[in-house]
N, C-alpha and C. Protein backbone atom coordinates (compact mmCIF):
# COMPACT_ATOMS: atom_id res chain seq x y z
N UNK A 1 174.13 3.34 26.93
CA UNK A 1 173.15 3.01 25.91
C UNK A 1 171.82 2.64 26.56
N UNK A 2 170.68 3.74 25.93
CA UNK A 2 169.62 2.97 26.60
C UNK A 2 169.04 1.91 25.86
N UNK A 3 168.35 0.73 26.32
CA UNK A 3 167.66 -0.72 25.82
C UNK A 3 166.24 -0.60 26.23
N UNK A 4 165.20 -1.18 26.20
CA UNK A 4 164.31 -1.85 25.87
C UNK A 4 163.53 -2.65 26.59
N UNK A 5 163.65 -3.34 27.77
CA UNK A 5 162.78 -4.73 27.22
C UNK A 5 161.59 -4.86 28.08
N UNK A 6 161.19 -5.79 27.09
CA UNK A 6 159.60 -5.93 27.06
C UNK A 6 158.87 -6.95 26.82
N UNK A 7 157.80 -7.51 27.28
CA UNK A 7 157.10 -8.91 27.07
C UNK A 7 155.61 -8.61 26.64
N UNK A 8 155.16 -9.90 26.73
CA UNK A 8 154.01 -9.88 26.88
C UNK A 8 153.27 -11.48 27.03
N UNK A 9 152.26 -11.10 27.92
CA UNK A 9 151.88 -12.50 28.26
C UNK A 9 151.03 -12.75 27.32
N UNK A 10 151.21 -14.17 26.83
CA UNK A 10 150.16 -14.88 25.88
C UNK A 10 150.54 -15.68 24.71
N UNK A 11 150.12 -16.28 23.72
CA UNK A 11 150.35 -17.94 22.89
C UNK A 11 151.79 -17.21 22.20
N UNK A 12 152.99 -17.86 22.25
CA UNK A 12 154.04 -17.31 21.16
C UNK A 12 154.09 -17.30 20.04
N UNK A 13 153.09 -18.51 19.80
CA UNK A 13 152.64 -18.86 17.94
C UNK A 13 152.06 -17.84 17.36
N UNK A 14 150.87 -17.43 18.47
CA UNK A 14 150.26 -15.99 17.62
C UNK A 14 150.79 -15.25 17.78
N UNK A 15 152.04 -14.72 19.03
CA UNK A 15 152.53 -13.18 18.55
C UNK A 15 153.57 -13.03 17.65
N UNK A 16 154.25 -14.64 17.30
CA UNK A 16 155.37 -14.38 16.83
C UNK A 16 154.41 -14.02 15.09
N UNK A 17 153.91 -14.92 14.67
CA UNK A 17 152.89 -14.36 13.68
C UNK A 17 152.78 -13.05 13.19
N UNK A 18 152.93 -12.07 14.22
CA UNK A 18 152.70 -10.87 14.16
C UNK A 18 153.85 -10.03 13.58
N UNK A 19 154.99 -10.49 14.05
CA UNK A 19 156.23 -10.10 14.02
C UNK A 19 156.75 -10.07 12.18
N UNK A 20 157.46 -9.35 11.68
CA UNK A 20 158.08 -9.31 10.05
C UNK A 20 158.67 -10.21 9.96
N UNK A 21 159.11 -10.64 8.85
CA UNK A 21 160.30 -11.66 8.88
C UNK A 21 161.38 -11.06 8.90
N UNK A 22 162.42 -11.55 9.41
CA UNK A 22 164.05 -11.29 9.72
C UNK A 22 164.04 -9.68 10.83
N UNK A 23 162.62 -9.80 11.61
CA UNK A 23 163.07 -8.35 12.10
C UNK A 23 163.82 -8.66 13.64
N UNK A 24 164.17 -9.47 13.98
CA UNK A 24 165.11 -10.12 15.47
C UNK A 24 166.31 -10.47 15.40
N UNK A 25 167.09 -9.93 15.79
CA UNK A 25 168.54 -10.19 15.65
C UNK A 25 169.00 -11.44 15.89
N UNK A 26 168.38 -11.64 17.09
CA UNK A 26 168.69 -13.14 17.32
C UNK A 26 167.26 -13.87 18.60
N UNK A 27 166.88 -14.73 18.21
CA UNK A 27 165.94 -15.49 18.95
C UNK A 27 166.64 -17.10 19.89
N UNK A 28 166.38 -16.16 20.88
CA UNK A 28 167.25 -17.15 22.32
C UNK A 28 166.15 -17.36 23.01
N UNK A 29 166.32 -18.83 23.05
CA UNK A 29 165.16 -19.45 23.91
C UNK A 29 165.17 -20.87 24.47
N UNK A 30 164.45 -21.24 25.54
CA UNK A 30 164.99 -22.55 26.03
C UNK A 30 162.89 -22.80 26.18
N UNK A 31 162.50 -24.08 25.13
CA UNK A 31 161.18 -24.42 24.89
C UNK A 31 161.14 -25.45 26.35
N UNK A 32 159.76 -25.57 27.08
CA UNK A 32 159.50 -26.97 27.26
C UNK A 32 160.59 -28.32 26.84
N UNK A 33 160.61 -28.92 28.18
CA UNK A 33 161.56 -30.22 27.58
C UNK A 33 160.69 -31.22 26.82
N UNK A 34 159.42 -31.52 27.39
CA UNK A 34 158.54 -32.55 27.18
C UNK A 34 158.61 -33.97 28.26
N UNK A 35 159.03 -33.54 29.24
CA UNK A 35 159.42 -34.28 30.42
C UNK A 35 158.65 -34.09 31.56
N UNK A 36 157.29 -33.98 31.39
CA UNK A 36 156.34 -33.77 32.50
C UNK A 36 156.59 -33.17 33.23
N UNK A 37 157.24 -31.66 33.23
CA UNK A 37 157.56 -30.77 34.38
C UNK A 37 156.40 -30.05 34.38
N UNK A 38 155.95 -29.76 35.59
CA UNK A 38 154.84 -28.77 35.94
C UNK A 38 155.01 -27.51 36.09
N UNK A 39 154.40 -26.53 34.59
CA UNK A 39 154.92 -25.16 34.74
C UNK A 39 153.82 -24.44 35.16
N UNK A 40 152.63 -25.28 35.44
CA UNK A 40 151.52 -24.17 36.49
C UNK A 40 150.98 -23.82 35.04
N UNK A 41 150.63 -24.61 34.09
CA UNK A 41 149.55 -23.83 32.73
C UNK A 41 148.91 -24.38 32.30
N UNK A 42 148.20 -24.12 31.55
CA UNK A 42 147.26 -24.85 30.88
C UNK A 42 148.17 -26.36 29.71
N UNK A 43 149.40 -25.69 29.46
CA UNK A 43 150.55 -26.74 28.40
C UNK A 43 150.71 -27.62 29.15
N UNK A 44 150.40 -28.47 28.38
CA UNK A 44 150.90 -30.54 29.68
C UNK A 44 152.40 -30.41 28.64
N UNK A 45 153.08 -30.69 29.45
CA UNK A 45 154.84 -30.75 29.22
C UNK A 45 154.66 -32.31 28.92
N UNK A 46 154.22 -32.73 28.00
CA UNK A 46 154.55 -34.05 27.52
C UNK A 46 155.05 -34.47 26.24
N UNK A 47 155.90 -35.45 26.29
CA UNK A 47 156.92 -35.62 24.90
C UNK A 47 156.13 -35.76 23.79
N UNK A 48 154.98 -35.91 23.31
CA UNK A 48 154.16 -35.43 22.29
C UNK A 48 154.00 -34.15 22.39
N UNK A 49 153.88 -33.50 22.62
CA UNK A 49 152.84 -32.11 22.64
C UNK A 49 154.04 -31.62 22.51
N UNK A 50 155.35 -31.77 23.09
CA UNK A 50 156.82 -31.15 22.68
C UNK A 50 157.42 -31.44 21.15
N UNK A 51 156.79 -32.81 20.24
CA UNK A 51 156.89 -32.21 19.15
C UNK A 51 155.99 -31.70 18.25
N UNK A 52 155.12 -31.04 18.83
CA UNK A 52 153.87 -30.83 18.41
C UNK A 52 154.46 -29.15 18.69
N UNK A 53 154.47 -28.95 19.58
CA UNK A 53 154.99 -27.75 19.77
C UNK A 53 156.18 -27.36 18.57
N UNK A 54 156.93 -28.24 18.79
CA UNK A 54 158.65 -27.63 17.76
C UNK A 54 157.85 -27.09 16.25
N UNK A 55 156.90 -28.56 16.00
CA UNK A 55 156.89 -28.43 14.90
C UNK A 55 156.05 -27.50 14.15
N UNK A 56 155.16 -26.65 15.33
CA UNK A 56 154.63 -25.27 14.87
C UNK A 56 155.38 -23.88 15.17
N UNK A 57 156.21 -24.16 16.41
CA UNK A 57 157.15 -22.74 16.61
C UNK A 57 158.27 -22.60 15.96
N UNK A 58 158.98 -23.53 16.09
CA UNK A 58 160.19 -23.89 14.93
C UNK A 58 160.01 -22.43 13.79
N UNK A 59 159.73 -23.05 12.92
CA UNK A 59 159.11 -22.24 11.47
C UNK A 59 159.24 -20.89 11.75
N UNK A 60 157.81 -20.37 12.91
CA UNK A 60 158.08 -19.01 13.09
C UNK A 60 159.06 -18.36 13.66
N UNK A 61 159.68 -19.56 14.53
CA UNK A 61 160.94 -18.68 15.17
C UNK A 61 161.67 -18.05 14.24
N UNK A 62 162.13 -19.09 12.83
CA UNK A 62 163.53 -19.31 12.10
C UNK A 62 163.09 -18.09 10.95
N UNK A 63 161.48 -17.84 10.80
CA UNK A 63 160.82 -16.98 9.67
C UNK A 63 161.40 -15.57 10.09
N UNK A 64 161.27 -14.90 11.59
CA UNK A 64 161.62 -13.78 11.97
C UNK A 64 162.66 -14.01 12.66
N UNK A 65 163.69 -14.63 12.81
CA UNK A 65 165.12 -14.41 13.34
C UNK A 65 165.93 -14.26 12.46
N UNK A 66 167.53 -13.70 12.59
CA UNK A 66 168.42 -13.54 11.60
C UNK A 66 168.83 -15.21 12.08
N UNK A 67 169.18 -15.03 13.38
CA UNK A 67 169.90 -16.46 13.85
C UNK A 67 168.84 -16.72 15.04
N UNK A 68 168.82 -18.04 15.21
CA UNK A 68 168.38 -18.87 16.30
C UNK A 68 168.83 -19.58 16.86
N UNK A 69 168.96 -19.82 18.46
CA UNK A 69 169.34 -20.78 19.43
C UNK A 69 168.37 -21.33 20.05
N UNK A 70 168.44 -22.78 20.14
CA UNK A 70 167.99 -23.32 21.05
C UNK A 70 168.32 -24.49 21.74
N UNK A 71 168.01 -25.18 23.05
CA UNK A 71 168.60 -26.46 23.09
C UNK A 71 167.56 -27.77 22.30
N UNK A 72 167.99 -28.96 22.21
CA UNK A 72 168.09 -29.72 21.29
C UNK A 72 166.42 -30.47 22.62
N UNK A 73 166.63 -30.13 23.59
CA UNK A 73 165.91 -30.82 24.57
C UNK A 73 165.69 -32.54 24.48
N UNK A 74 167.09 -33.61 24.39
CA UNK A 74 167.28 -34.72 24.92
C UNK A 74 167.99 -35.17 23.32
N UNK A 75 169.09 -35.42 23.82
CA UNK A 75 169.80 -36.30 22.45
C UNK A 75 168.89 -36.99 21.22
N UNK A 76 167.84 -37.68 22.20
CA UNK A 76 167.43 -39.23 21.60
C UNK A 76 166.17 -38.54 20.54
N UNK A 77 166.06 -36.95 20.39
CA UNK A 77 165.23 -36.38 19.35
C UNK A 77 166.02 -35.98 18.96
N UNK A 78 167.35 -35.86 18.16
CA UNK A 78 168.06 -35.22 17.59
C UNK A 78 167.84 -36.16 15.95
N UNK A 79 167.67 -36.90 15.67
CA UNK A 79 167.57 -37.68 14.36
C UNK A 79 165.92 -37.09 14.20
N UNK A 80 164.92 -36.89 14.75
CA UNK A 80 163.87 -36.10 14.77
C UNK A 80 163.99 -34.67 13.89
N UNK A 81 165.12 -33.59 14.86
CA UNK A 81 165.43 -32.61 14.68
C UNK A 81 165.62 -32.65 13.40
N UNK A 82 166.95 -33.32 12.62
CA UNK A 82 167.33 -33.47 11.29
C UNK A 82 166.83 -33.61 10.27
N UNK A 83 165.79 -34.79 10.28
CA UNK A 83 164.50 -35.31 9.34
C UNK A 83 163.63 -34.11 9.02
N UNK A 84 163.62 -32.73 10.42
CA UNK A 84 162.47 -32.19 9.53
C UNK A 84 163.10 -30.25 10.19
N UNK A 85 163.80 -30.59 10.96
CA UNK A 85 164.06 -29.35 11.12
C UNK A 85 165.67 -29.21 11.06
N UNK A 86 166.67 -29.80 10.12
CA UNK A 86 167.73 -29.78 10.44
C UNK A 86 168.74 -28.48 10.53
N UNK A 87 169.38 -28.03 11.57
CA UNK A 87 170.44 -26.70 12.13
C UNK A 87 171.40 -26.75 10.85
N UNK A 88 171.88 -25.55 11.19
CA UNK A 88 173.20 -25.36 10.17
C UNK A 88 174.57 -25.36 10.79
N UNK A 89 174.23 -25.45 12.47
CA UNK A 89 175.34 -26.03 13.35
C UNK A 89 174.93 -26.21 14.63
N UNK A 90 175.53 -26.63 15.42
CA UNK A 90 176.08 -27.21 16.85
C UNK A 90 176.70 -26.72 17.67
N UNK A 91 176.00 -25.87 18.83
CA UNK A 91 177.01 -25.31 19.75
C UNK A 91 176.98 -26.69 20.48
N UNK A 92 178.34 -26.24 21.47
CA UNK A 92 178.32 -27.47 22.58
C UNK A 92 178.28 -26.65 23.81
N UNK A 93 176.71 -27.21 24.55
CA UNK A 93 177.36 -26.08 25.86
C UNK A 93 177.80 -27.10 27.17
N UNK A 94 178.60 -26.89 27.38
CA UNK A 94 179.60 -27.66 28.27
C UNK A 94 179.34 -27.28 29.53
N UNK A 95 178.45 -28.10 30.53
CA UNK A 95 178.24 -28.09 31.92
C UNK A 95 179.13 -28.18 33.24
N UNK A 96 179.71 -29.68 32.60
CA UNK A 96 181.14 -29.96 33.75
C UNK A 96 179.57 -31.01 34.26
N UNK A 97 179.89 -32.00 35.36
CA UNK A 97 178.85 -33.15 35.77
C UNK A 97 178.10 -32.59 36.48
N UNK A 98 176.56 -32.74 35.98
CA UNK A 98 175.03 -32.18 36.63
C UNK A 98 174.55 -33.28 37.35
N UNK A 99 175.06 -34.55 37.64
CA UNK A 99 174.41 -35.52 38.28
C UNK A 99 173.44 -36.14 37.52
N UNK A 100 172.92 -35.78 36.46
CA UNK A 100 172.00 -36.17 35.24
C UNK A 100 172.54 -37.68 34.68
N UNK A 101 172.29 -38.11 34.44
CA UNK A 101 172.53 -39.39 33.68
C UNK A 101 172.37 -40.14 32.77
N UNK A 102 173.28 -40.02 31.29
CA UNK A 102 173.34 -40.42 30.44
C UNK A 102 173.45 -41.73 30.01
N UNK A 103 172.66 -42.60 28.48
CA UNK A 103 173.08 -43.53 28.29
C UNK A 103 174.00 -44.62 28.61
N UNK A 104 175.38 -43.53 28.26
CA UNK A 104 176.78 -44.26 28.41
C UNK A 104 177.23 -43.95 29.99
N UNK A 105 176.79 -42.90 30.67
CA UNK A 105 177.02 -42.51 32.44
C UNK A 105 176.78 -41.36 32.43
N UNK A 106 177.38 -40.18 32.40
CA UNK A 106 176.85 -39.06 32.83
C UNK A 106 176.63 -38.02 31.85
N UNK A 107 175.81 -36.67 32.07
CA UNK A 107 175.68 -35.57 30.80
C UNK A 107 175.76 -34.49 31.10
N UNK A 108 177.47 -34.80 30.38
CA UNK A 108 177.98 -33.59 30.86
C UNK A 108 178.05 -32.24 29.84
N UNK A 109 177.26 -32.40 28.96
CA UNK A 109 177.09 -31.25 27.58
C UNK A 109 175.85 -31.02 27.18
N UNK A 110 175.52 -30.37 26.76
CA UNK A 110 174.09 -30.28 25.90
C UNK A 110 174.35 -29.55 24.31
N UNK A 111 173.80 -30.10 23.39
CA UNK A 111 173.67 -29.63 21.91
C UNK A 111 172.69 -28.62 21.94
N UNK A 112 173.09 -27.35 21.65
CA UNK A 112 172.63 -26.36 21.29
C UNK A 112 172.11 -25.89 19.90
N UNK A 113 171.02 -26.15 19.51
CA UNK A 113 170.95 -26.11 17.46
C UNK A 113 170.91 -24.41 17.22
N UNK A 114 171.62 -23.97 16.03
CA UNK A 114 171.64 -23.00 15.23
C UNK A 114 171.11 -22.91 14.12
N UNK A 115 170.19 -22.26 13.59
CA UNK A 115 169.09 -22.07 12.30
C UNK A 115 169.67 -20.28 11.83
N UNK A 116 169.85 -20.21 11.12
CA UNK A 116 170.56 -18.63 10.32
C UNK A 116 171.72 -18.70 10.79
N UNK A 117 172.57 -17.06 10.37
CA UNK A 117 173.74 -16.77 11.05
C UNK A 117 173.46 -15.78 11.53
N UNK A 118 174.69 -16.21 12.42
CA UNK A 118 174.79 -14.73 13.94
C UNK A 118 175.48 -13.52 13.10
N UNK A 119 175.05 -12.32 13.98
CA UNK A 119 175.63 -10.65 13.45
C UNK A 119 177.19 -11.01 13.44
N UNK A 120 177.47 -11.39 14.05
CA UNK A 120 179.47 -11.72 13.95
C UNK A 120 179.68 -12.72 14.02
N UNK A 121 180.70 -13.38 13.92
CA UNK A 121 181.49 -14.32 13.91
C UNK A 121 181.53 -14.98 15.45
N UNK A 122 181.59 -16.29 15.82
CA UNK A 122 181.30 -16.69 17.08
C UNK A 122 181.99 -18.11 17.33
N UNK A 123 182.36 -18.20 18.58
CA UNK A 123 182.81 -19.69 18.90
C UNK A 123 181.34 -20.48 18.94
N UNK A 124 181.84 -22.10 19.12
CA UNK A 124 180.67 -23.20 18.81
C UNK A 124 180.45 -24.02 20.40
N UNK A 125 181.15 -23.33 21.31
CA UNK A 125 181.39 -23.82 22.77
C UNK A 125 181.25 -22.82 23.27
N UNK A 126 180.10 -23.57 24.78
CA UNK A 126 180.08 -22.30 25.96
C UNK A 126 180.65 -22.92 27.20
N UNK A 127 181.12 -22.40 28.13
CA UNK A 127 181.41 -23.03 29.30
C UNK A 127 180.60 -22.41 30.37
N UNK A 128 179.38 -23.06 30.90
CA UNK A 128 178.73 -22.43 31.80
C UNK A 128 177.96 -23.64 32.85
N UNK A 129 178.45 -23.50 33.98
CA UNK A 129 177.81 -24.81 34.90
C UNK A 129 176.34 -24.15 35.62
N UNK A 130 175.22 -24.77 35.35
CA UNK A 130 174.16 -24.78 35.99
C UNK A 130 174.21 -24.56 37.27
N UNK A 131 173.27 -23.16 37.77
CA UNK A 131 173.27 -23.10 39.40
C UNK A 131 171.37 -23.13 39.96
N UNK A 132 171.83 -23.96 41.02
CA UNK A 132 170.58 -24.46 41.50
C UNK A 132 170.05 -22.83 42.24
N UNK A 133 168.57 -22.43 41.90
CA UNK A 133 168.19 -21.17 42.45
C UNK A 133 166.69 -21.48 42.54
N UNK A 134 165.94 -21.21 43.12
CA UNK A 134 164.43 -21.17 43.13
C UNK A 134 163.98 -19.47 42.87
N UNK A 135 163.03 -19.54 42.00
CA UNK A 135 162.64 -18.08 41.73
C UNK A 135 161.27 -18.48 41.48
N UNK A 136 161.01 -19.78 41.71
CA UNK A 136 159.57 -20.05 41.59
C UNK A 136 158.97 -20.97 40.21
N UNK A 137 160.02 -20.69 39.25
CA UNK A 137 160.15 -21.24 37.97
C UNK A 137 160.49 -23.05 38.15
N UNK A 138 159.96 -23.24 37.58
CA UNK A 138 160.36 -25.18 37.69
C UNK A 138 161.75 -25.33 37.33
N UNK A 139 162.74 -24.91 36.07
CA UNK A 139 163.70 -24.92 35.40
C UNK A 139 164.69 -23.60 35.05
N UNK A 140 164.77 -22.61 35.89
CA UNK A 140 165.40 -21.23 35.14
C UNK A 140 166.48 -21.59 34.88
N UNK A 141 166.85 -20.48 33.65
CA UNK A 141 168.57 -21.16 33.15
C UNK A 141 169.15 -20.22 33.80
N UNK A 142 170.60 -20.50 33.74
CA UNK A 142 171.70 -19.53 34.01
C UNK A 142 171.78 -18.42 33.24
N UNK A 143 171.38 -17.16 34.07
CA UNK A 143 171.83 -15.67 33.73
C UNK A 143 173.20 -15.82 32.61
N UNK A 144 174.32 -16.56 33.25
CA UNK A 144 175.64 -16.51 32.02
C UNK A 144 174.95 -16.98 30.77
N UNK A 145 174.27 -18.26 31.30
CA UNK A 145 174.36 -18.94 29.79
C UNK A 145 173.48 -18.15 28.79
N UNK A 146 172.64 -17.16 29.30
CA UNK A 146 172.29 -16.57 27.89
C UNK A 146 173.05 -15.53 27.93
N UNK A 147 173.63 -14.55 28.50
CA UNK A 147 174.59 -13.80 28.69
C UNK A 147 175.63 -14.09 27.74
N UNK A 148 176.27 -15.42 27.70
CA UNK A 148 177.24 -15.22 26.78
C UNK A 148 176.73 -15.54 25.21
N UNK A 149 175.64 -16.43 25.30
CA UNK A 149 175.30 -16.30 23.58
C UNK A 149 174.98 -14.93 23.44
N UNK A 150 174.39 -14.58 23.85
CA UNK A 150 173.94 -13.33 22.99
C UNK A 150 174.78 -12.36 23.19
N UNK A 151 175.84 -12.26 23.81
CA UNK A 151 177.09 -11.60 23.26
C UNK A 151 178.17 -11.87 22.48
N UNK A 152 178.09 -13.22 22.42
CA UNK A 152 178.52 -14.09 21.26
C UNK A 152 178.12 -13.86 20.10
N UNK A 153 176.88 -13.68 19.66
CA UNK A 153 176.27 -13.32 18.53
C UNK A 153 175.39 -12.37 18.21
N UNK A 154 175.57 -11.35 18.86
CA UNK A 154 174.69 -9.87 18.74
C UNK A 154 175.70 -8.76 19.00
N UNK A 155 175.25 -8.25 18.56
CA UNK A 155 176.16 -6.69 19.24
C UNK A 155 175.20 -5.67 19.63
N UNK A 156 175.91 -4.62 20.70
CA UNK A 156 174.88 -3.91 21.51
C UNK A 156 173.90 -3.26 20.58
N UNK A 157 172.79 -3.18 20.75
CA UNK A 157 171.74 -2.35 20.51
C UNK A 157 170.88 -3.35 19.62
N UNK A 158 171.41 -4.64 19.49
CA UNK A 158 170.83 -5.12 18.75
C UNK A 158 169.04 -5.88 19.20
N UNK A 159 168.42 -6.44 18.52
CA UNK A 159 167.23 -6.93 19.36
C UNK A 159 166.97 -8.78 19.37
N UNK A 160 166.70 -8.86 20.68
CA UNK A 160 166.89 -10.16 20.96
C UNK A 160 165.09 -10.64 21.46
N UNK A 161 165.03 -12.05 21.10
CA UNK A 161 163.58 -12.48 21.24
C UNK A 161 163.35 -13.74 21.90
N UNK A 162 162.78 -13.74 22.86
CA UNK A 162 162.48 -15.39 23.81
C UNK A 162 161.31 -15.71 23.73
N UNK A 163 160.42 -16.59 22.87
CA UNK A 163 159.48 -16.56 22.90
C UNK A 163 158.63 -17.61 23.88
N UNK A 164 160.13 -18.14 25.00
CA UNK A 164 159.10 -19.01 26.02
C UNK A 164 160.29 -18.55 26.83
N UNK A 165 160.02 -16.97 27.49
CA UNK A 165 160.04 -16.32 28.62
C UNK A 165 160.69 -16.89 30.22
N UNK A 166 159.29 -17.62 30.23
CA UNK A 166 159.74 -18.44 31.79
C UNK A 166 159.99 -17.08 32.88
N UNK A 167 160.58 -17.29 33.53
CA UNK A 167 161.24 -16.22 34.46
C UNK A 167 161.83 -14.44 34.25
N UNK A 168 162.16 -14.58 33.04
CA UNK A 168 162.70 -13.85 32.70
C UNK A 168 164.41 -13.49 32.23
N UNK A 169 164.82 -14.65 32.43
CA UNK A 169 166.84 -14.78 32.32
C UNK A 169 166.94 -14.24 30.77
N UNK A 170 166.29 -14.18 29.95
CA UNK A 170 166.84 -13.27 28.56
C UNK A 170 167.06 -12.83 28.44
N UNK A 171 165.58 -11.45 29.26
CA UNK A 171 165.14 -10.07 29.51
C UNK A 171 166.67 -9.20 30.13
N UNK A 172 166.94 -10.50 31.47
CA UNK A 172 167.91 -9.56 32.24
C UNK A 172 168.70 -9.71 31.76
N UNK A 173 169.57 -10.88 30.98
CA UNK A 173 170.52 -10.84 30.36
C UNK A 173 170.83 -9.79 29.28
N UNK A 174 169.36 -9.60 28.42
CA UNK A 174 169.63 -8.41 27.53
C UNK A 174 170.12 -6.95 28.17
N UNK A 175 169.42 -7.08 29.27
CA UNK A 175 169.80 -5.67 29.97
C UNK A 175 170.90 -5.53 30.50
N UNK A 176 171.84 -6.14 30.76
CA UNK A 176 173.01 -6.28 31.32
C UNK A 176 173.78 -6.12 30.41
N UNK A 177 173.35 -6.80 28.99
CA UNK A 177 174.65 -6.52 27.80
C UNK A 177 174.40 -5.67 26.45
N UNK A 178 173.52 -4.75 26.98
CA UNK A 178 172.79 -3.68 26.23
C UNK A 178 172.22 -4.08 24.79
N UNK A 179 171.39 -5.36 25.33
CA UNK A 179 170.69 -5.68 23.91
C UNK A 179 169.00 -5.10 24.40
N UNK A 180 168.47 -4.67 23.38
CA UNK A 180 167.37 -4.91 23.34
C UNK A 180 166.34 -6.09 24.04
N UNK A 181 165.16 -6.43 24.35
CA UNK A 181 164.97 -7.75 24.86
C UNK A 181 163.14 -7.90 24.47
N UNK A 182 162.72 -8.64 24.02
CA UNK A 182 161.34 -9.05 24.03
C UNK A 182 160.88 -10.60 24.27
N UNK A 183 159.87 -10.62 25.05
CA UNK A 183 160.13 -12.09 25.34
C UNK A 183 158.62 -11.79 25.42
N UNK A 184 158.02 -13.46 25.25
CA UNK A 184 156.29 -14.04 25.05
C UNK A 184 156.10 -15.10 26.08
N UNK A 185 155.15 -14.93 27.00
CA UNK A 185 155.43 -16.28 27.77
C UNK A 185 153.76 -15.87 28.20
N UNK A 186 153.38 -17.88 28.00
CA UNK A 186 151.69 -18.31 28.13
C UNK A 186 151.47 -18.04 29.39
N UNK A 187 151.77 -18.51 30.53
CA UNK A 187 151.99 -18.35 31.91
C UNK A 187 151.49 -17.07 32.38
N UNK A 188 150.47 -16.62 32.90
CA UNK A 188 150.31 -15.59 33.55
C UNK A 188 150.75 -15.40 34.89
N UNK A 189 151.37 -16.19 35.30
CA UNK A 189 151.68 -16.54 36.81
C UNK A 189 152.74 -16.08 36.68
N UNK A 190 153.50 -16.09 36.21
CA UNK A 190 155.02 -15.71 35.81
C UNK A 190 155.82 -13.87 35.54
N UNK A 191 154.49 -13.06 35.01
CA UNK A 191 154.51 -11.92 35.11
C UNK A 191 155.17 -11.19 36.50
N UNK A 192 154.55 -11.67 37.29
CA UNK A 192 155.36 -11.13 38.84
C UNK A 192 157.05 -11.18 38.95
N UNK A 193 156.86 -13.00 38.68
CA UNK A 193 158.55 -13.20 38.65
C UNK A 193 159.47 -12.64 37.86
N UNK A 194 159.25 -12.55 36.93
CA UNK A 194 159.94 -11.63 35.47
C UNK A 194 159.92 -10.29 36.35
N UNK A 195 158.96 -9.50 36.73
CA UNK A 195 159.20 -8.27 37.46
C UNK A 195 160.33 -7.78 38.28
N UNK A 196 160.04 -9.23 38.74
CA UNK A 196 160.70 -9.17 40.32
C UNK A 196 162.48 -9.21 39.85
N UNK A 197 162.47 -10.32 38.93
CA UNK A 197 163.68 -10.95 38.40
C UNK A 197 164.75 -9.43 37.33
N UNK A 198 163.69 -8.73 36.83
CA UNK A 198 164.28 -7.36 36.60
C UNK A 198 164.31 -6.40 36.86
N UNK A 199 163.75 -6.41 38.54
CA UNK A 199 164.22 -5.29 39.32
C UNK A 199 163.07 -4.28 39.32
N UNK A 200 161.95 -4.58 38.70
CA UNK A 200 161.13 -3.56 38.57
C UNK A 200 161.64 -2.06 37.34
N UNK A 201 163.11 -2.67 36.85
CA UNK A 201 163.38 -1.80 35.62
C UNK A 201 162.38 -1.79 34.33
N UNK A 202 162.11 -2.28 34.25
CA UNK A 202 161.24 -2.83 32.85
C UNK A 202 159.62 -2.34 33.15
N UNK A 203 159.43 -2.97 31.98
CA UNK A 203 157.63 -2.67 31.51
C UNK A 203 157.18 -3.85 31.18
N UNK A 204 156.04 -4.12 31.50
CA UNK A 204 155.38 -5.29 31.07
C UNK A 204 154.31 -4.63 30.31
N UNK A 205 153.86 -5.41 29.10
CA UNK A 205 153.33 -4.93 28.21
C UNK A 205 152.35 -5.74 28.08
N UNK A 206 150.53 -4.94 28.31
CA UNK A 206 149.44 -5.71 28.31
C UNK A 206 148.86 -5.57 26.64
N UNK A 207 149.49 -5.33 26.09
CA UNK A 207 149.23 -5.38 24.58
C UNK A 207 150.51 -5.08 23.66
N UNK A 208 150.35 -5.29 22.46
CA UNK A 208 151.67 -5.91 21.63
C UNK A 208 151.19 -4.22 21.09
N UNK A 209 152.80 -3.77 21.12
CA UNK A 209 153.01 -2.36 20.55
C UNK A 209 154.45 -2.63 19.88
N UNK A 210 155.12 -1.07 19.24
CA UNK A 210 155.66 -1.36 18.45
C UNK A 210 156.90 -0.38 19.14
N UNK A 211 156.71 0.60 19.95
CA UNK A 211 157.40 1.89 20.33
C UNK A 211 158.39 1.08 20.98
């Protein structure tokens, strides 16, 4: 089966804007934590501006996705989440101990929120342990861990959307499990890595097309 994927650098608010409603099969994405990480942009990663952020991307994500994933980014906004953006479920993605450190001692899970439903039927647990890699990215996730949602809840040919890019782990994940892939990321610095990170298979796209 041939796939797809494709980005483009620049604001996700305005391209997702652009996009129909319900035309993404599924929108997989891991936002800013709001934890002062330095992603090299003009965005200050600070816990204001992170709900400042939700509370304008949110909307468009959930307007053009069938289903949406994302992480919850820190327990202690989850009564946040509810009040104004509340999920229609809860994955649990299950780490095993990151050395991170929780309230009660350690954190060993993260809440994953769901907004629509997935193309099939799906478990509510992932099992995937974080691997330490430098690709230049402050935070890249695990290749599995989007790997298995979106085979969890897409089926091949379907089209999948990241609208905060980062590195590229969507892109390749889509390509590996014959989804479709489009991803938006502010970062111009990051274009290389995404390249690099898919092998030079792909296209990077200096303007929003439709082919």
């Amino acid at each position: 089966m041939i796939t797809k994927q494709v980005w483009k650098i620049g604001d996700c608010l305005k391209l997702l804007r652009e996009l129909p409603d319900k035309s993404i099969d599924l929108v997989l994405t891991d936002p800013p934590y709001g934890v002062n990480l330095d992603y090299g942009s003009t965005y200050i990663d600070s816990e204001d501006n992170w709900f400042e952020l939700i509370k304008n991307v949110l909307p468009e994500m959930i307007r053009v996705g069938v289903c949406v994933i994302l992480p919850s980014c820190q327990i202690k906004r989850m009564s946040w989440i509810y009040q104004n953006f509340p999920p229609v479920w809860i994955i649990a993605w299950y780490k095993g101990s990151t050395g991170c450190s929780s309230l009660i001692g350690f954190n060993d899970w993260e809440p994953l929120l769901v907004y629509g439903k997935p193309k099939k039927m799906m478990h509510d647990f992932i099992n995937v342990r974080p691997t330490s890699f430098d690709n230049g990215h402050p935070c890249p996730k695990p290749i599995m861990w989007a790997k298995k949602l979106i085979e969890m809840s897409t089926n091949e040919g379907d089209t999948v959307l990241d609208p905060f890019l980062g590195s590229g782990t969507t892109l390749r994940a889509c390509r590996e499990t014959n989804r479709n892939g489009v991803g938006f990321e502010i970062n111009p610095a990051y274009d290389d890595i995404i390249k690099k990170r898919l092998m030079s298979e792909t296209r990077s796209l200096k303007t929003w097309c439709s082919d």
